[in-house]
C-alpha atoms as a PDB file:
ATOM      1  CA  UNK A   1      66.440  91.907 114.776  1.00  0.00           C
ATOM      2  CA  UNK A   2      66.645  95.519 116.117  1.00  0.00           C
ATOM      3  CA  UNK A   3      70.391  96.169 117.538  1.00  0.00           C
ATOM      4  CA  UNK A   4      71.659  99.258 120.087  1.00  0.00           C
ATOM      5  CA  UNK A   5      74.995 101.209 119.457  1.00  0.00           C
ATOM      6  CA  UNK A   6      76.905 100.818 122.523  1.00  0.00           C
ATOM      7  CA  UNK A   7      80.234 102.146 121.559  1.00  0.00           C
ATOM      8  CA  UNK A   8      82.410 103.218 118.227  1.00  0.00           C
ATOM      9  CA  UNK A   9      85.476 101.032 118.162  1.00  0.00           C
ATOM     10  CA  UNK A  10      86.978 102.795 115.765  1.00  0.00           C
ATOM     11  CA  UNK A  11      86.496 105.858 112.787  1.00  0.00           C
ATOM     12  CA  UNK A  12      87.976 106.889 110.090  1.00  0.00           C
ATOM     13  CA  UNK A  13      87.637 108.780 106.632  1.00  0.00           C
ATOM     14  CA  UNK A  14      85.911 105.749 104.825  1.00  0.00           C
ATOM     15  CA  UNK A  15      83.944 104.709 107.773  1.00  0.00           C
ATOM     16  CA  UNK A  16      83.050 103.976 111.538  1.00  0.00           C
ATOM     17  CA  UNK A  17      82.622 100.219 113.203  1.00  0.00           C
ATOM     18  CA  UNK A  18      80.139 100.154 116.316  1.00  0.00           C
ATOM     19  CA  UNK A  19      80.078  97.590 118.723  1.00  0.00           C
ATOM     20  CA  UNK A  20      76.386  96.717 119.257  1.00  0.00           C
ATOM     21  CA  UNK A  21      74.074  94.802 120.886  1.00  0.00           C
ATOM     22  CA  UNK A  22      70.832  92.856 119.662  1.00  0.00           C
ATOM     23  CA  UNK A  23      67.765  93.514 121.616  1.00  0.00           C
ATOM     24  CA  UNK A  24      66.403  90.540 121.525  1.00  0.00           C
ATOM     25  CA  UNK A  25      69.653  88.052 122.122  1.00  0.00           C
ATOM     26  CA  UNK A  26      71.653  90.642 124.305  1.00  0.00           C
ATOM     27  CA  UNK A  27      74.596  89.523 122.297  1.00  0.00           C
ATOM     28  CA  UNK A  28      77.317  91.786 120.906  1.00  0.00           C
ATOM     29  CA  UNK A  29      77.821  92.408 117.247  1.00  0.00           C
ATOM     30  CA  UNK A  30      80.284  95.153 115.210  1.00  0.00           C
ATOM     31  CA  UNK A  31      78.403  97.183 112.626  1.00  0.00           C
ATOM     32  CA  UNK A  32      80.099  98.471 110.368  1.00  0.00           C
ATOM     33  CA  UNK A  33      78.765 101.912 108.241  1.00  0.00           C
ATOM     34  CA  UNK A  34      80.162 103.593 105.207  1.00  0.00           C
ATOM     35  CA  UNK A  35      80.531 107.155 105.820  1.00  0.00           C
ATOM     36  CA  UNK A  36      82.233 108.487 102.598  1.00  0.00           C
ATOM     37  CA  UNK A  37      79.777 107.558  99.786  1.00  0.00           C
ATOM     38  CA  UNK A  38      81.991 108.044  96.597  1.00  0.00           C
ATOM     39  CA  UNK A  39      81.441 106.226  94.000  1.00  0.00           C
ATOM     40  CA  UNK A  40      85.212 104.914  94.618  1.00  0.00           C
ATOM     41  CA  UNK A  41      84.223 103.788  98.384  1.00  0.00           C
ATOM     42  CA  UNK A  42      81.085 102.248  97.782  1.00  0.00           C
ATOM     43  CA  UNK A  43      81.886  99.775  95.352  1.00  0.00           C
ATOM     44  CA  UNK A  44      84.922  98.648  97.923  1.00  0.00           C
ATOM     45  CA  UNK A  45      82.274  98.632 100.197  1.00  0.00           C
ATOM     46  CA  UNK A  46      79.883  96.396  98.122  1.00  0.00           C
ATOM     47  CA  UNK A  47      83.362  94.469  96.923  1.00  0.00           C
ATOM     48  CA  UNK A  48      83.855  93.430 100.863  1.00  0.00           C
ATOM     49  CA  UNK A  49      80.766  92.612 101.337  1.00  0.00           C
ATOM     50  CA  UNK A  50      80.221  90.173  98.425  1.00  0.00           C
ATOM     51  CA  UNK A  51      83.506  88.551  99.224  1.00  0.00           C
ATOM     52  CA  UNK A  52      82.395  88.145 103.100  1.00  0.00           C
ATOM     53  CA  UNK A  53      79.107  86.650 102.145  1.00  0.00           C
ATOM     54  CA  UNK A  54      80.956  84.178  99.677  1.00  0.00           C
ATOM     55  CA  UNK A  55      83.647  82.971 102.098  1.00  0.00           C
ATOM     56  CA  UNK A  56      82.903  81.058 105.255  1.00  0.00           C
ATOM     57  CA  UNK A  57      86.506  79.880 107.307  1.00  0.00           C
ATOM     58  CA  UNK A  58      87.267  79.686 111.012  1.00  0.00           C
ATOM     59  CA  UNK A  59      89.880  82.853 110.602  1.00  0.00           C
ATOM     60  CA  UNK A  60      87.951  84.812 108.305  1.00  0.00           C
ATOM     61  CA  UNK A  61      85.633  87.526 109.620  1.00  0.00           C
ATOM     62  CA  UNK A  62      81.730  86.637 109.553  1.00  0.00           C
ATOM     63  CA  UNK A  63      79.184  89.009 108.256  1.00  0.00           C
ATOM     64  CA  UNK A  64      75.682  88.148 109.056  1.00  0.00           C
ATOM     65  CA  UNK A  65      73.230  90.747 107.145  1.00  0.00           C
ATOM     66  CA  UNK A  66      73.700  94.164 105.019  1.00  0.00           C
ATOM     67  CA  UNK A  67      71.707  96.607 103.857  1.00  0.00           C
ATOM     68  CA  UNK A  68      73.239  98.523 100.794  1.00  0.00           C
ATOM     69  CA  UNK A  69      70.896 101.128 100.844  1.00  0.00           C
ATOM     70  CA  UNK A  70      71.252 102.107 104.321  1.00  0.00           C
ATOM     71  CA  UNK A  71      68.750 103.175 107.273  1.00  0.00           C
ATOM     72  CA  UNK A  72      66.940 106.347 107.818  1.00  0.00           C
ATOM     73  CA  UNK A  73      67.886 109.175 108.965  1.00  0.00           C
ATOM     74  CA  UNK A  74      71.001 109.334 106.865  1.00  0.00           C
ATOM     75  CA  UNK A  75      70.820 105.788 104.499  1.00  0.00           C
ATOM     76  CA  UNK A  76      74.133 104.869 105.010  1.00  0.00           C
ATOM     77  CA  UNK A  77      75.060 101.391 103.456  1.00  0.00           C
ATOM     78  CA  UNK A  78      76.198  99.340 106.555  1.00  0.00           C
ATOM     79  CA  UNK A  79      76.578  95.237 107.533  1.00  0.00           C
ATOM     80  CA  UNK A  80      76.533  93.572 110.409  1.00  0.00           C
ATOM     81  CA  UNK A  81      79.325  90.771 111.002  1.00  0.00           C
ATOM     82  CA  UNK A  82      80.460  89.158 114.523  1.00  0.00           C
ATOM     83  CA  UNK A  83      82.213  91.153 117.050  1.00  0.00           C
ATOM     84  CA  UNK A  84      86.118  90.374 117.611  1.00  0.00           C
ATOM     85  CA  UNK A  85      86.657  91.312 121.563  1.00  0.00           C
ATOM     86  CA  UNK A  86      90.731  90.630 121.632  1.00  0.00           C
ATOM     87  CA  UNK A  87      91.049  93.632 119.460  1.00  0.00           C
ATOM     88  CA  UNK A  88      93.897  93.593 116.804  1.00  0.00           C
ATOM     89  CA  UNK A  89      97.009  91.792 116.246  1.00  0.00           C
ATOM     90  CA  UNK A  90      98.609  95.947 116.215  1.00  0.00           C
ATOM     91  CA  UNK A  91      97.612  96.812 119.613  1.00  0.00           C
ATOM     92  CA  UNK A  92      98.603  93.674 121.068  1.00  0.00           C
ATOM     93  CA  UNK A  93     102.551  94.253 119.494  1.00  0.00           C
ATOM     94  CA  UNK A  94     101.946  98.104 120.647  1.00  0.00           C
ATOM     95  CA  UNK A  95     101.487  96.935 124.060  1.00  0.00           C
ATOM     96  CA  UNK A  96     104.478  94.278 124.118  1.00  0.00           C
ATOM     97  CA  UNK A  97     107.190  96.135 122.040  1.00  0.00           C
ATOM     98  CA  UNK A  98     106.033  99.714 124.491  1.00  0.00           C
ATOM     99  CA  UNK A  99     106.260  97.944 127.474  1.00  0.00           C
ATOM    100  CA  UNK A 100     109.604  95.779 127.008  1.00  0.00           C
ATOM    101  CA  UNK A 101     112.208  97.771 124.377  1.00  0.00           C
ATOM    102  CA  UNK A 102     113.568  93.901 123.774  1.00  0.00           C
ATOM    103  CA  UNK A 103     110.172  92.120 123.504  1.00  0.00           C
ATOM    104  CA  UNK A 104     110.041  89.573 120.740  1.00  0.00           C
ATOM    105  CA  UNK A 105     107.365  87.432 119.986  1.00  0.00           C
ATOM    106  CA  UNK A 106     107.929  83.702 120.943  1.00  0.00           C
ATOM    107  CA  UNK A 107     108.265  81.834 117.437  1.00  0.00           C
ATOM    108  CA  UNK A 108     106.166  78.701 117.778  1.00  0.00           C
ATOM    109  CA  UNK A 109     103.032  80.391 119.134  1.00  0.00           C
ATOM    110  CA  UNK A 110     103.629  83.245 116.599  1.00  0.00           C
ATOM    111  CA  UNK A 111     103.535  80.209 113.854  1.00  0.00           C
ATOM    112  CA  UNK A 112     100.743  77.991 115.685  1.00  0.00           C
ATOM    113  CA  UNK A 113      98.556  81.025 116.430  1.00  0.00           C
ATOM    114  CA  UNK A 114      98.788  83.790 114.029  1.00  0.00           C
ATOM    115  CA  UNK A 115     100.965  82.732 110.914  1.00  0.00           C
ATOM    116  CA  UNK A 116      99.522  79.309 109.742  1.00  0.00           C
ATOM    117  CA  UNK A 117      95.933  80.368 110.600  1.00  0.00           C
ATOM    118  CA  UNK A 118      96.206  83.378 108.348  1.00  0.00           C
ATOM    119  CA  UNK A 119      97.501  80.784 105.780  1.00  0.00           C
ATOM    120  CA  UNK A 120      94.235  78.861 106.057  1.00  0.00           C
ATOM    121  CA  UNK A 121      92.408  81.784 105.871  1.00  0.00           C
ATOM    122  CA  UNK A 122      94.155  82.908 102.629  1.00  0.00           C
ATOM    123  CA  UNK A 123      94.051  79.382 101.157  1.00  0.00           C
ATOM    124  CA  UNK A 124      90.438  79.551 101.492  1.00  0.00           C
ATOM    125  CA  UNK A 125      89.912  82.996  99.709  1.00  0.00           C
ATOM    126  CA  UNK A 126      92.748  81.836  97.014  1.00  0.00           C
ATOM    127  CA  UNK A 127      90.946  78.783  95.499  1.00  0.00           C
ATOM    128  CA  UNK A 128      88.135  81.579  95.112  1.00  0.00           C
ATOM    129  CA  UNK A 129      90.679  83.508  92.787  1.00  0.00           C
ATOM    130  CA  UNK A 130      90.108  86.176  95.757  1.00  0.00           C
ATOM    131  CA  UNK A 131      93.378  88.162  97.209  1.00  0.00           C
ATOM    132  CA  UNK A 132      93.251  90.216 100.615  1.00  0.00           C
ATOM    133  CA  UNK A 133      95.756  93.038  99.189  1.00  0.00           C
ATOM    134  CA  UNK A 134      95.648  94.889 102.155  1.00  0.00           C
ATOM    135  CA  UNK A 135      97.154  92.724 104.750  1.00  0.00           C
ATOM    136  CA  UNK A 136      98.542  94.306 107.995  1.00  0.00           C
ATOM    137  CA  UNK A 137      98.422  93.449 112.033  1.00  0.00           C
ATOM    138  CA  UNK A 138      95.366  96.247 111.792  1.00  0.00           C
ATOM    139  CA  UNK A 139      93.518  93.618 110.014  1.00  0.00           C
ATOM    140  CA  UNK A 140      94.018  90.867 111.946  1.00  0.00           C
ATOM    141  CA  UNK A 141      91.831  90.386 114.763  1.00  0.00           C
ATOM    142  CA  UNK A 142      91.686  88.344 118.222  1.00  0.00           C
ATOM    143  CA  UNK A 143      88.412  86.516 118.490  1.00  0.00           C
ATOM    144  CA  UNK A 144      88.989  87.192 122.520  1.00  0.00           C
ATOM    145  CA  UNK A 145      90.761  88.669 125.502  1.00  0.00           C
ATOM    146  CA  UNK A 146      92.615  85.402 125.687  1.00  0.00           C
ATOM    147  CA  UNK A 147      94.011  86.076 122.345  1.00  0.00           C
ATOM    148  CA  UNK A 148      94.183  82.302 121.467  1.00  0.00           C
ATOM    149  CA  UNK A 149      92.200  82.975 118.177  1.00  0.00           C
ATOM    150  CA  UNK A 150      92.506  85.330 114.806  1.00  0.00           C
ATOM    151  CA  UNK A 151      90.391  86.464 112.112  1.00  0.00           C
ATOM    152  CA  UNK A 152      91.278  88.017 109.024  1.00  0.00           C
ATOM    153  CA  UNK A 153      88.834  91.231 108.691  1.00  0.00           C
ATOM    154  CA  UNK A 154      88.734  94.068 106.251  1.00  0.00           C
ATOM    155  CA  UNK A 155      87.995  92.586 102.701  1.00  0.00           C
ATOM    156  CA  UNK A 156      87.392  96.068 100.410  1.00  0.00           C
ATOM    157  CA  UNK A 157      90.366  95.788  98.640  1.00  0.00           C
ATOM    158  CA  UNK A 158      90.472  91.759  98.025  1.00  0.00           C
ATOM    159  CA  UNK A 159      89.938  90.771  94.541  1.00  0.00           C
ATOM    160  CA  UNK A 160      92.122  89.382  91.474  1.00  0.00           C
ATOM    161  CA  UNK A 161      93.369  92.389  88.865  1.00  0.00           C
ATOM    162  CA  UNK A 162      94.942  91.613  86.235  1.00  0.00           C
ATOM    163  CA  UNK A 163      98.075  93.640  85.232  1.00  0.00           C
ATOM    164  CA  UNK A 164      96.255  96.110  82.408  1.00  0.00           C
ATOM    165  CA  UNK A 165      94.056  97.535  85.280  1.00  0.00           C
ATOM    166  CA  UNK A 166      96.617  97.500  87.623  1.00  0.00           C
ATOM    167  CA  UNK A 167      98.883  99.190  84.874  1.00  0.00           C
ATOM    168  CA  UNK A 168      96.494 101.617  84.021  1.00  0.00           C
ATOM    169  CA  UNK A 169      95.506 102.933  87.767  1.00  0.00           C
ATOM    170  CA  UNK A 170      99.059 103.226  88.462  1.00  0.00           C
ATOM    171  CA  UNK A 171      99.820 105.666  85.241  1.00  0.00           C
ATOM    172  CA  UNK A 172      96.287 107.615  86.106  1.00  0.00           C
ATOM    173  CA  UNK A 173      98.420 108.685  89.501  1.00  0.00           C
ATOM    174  CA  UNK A 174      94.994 106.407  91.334  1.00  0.00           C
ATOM    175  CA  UNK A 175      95.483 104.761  94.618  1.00  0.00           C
ATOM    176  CA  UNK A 176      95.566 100.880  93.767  1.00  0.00           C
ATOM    177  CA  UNK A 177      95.495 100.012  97.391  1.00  0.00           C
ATOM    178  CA  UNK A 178      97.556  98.475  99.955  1.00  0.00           C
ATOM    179  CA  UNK A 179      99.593  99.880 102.829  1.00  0.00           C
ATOM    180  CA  UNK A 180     102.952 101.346 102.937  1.00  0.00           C
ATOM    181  CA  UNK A 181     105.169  98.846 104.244  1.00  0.00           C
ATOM    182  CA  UNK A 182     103.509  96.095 104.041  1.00  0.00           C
ATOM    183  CA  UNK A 183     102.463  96.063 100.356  1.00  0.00           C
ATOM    184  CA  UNK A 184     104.146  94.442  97.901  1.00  0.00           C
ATOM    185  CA  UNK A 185     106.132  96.315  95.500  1.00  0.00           C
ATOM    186  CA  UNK A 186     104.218  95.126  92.355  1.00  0.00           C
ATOM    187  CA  UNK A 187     101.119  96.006  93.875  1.00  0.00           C
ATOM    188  CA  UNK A 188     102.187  99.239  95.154  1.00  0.00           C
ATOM    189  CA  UNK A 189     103.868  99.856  91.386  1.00  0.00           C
ATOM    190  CA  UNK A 190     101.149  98.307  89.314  1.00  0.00           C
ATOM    191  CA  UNK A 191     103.950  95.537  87.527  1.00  0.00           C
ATOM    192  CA  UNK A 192     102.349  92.406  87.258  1.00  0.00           C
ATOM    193  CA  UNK A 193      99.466  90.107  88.291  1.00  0.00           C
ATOM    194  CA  UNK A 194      98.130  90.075  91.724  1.00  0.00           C
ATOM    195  CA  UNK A 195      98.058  86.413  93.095  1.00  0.00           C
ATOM    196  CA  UNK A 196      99.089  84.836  95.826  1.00  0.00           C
ATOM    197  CA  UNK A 197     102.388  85.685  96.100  1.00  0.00           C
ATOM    198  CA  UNK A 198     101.337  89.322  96.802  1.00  0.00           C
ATOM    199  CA  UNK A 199      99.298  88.286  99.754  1.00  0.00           C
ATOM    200  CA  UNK A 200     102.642  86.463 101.085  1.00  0.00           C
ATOM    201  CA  UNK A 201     104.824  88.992 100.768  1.00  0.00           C
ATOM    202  CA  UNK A 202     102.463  91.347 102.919  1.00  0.00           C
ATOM    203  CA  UNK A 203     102.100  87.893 105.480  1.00  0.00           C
ATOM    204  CA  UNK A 204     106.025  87.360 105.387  1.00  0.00           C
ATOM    205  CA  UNK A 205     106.330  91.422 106.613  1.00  0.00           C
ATOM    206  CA  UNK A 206     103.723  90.699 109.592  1.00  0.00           C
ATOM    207  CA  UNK A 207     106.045  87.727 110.416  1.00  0.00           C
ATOM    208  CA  UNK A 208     109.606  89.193 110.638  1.00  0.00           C
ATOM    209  CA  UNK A 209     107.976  92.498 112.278  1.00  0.00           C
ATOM    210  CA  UNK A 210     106.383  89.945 114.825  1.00  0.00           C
ATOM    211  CA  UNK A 211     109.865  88.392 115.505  1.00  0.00           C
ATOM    212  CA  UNK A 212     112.537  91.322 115.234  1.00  0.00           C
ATOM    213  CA  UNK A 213     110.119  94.460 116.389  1.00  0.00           C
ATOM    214  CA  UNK A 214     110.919  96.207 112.956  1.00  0.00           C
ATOM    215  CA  UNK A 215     109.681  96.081 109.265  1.00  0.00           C
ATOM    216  CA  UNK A 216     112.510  95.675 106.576  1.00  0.00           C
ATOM    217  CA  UNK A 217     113.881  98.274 104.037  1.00  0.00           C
ATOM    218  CA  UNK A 218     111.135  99.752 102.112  1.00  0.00           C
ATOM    219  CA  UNK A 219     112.216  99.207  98.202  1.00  0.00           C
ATOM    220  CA  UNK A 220     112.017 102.285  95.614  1.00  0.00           C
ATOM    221  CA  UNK A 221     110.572 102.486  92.053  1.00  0.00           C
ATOM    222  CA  UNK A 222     113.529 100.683  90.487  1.00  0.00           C
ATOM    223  CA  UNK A 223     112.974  97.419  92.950  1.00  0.00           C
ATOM    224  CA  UNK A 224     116.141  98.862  94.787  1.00  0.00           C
ATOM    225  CA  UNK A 225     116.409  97.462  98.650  1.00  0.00           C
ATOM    226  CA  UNK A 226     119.105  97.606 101.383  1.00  0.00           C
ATOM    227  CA  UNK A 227     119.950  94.184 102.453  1.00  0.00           C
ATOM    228  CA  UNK A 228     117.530  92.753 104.577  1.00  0.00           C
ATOM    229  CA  UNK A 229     118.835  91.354 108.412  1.00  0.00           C
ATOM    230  CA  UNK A 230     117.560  88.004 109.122  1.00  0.00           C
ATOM    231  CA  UNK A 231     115.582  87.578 111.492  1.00  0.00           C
ATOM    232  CA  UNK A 232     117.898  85.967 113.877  1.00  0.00           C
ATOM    233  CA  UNK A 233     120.072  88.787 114.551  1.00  0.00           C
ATOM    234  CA  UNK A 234     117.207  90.259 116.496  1.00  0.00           C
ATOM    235  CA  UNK A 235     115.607  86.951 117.754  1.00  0.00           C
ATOM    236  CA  UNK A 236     118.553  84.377 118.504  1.00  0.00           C
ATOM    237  CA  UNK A 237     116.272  81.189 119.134  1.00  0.00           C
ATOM    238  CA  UNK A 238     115.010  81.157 115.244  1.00  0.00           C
ATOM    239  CA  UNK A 239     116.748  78.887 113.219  1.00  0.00           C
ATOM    240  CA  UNK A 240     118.598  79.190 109.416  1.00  0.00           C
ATOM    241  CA  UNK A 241     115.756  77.757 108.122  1.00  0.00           C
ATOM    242  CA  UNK A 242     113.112  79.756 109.401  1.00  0.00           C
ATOM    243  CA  UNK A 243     115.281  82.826 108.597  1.00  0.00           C
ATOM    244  CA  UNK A 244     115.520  81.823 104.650  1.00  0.00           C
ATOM    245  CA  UNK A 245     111.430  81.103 104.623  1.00  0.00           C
ATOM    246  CA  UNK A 246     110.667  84.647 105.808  1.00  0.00           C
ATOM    247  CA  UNK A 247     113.493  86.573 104.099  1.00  0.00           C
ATOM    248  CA  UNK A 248     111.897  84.133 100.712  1.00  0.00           C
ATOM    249  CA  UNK A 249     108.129  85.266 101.719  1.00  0.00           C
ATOM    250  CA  UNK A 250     109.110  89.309 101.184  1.00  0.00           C
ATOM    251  CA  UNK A 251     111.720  88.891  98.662  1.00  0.00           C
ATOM    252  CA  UNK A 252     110.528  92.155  95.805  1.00  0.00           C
ATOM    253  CA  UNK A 253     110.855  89.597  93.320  1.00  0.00           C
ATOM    254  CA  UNK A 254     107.189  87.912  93.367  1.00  0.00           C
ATOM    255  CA  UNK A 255     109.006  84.990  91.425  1.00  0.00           C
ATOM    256  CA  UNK A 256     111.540  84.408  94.275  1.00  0.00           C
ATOM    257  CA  UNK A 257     108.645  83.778  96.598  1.00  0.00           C
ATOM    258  CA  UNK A 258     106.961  80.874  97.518  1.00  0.00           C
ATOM    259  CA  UNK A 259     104.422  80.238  94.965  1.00  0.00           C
ATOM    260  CA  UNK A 260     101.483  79.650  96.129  1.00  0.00           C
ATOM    261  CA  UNK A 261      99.883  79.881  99.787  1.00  0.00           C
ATOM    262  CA  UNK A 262      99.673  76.512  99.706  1.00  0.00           C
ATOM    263  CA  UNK A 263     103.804  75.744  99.428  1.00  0.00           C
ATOM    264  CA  UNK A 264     103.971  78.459 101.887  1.00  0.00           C
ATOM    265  CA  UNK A 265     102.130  76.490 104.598  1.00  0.00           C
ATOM    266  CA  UNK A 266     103.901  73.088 103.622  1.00  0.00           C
ATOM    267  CA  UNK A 267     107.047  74.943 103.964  1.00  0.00           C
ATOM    268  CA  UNK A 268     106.329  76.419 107.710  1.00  0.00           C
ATOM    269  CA  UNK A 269     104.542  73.118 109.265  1.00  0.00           C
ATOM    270  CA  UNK A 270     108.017  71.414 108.660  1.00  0.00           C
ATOM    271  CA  UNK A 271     110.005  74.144 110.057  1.00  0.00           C
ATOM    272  CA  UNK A 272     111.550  72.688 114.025  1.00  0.00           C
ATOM    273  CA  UNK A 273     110.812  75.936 114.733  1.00  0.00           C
ATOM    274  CA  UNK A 274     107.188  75.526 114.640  1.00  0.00           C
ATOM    275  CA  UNK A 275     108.122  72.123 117.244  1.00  0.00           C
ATOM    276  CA  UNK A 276     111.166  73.362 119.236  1.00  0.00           C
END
């Protein structure tokens, strides 16, 4: 099927994501095209796009067709996936935390609508041995305006490393992904295996930004922190419990976490706060 640009939605130094339109079923899809063709960018490229085509979940993005080799007149690789109207899970706390300086996300339709679907999404990709590694609120989507729906998008940086490659990139000074702030500090350091428990510490900082406006202390080199607030002090409704799950989720030790995404979603669906 033949398709028509109608807009960018958004651009950037890797790449650019159209919204556009198939000729024949007048229905709206997001292309997405790989503008910087290093060697370093197109295998993440490739990397997303195998891991898109091997998972299928509710909250995880769908791609529909690719084309490595790309299109004339420039042959840039590109794929087609659905298109996510609500835009992103940042814009929509933009827009509440500019427009009310003591906006906080209600808890149980934080939980119900953005927390425990990411968990499903995860738990799918996990038992695949794959790991997002690059979760933030730019990367989670609304599937509409009405925002009642999310899907995790923006797979080039999901796979399992073990800690020699991780090791290595780190001491070659190479970028081993992740985002400031919301990566986790063995990750972002290159100390140990990448599993689950990485992908819940970068969840757990979504969470308590979600419910107290801010992000916690960022940690140094030497897994140094200030003392984290709980959540509570900023958002009086959540309970102890709920506190000492999301203060567990970002803990810098990956061993003080919950292990698995699996105990992580066990531990939230029996939280009052996710009934209260």
């Amino acid at each position: 099927m033949k398709y028509n640009i109608i807009r960018p939605i958004n651009s950037g130094a890797f790449g650019t994501v159209f919204e556009i339109e198939g000729e024949r079923d007048k229905r709206r899809y997001a292309l997405k095209e790989l503008k910087n063709l290093d060697s370093i960018n197109r295998d993440r490229f490739e990397r997303e796009i195998k891991i898109l085509s091997e998972l299928s979940h509710p909250n995880i993005v769908k791609i529909l067709q690719w084309n490595l080799g790309g299109e004339p007149p420039n042959f840039s690789p590109y794929y087609i996936m659905e298109y996510l109207a609500g835009g992103s899970l940042r814009q929509h706390m933009d827009e509440r935390f500019d427009s009310n300086d003591k906006y906080v996300f209600e808890r149980k339709w934080t939980i119900n609508r953005v927390i425990l679907p990411i968990c499903n999404a995860l738990a799918q990709a996990h038992s695949s041995d794959i790991y997002h590694r690059d979760l933030k609120p730019d990367n989670i989507m609304y599937t509409d305006r009405n925002r009642a729906e999310i899907k995790v998008t923006d797979w080039g940086l999901g796979k399992d490393i073990n800690r020699e490659s991780l090791a290595l990139t780190a001491a070659a000074g190479g970028d081993i992904g992740g985002t400031p702030g919301y990566c986790s500090p063995e990750q972002w350091f290159g100390l140990g295996n990448i599993n689950s428990r990485t992908d819940i510490f970068s969840l757990g900082i979504i969470f308590y930004e979600m419910m107290t406006r801010k992000r916690p202390p960022t940690y140094d080199n030497k897994m140094n922190r200030e003392l984290v607030p709980p959540p509570s002090k900023f958002h009086k409704t959540i309970s102890q419990k709920l506190d000492q799950c999301i203060l567990k989720m970002i803990d810098i030790k990956p061993e003080n976490r919950q292990q698995s995404i699996w105990d992580l979603s066990s531990e939230i669906e029996t939280l009052p706060d996710n009934y209260a």
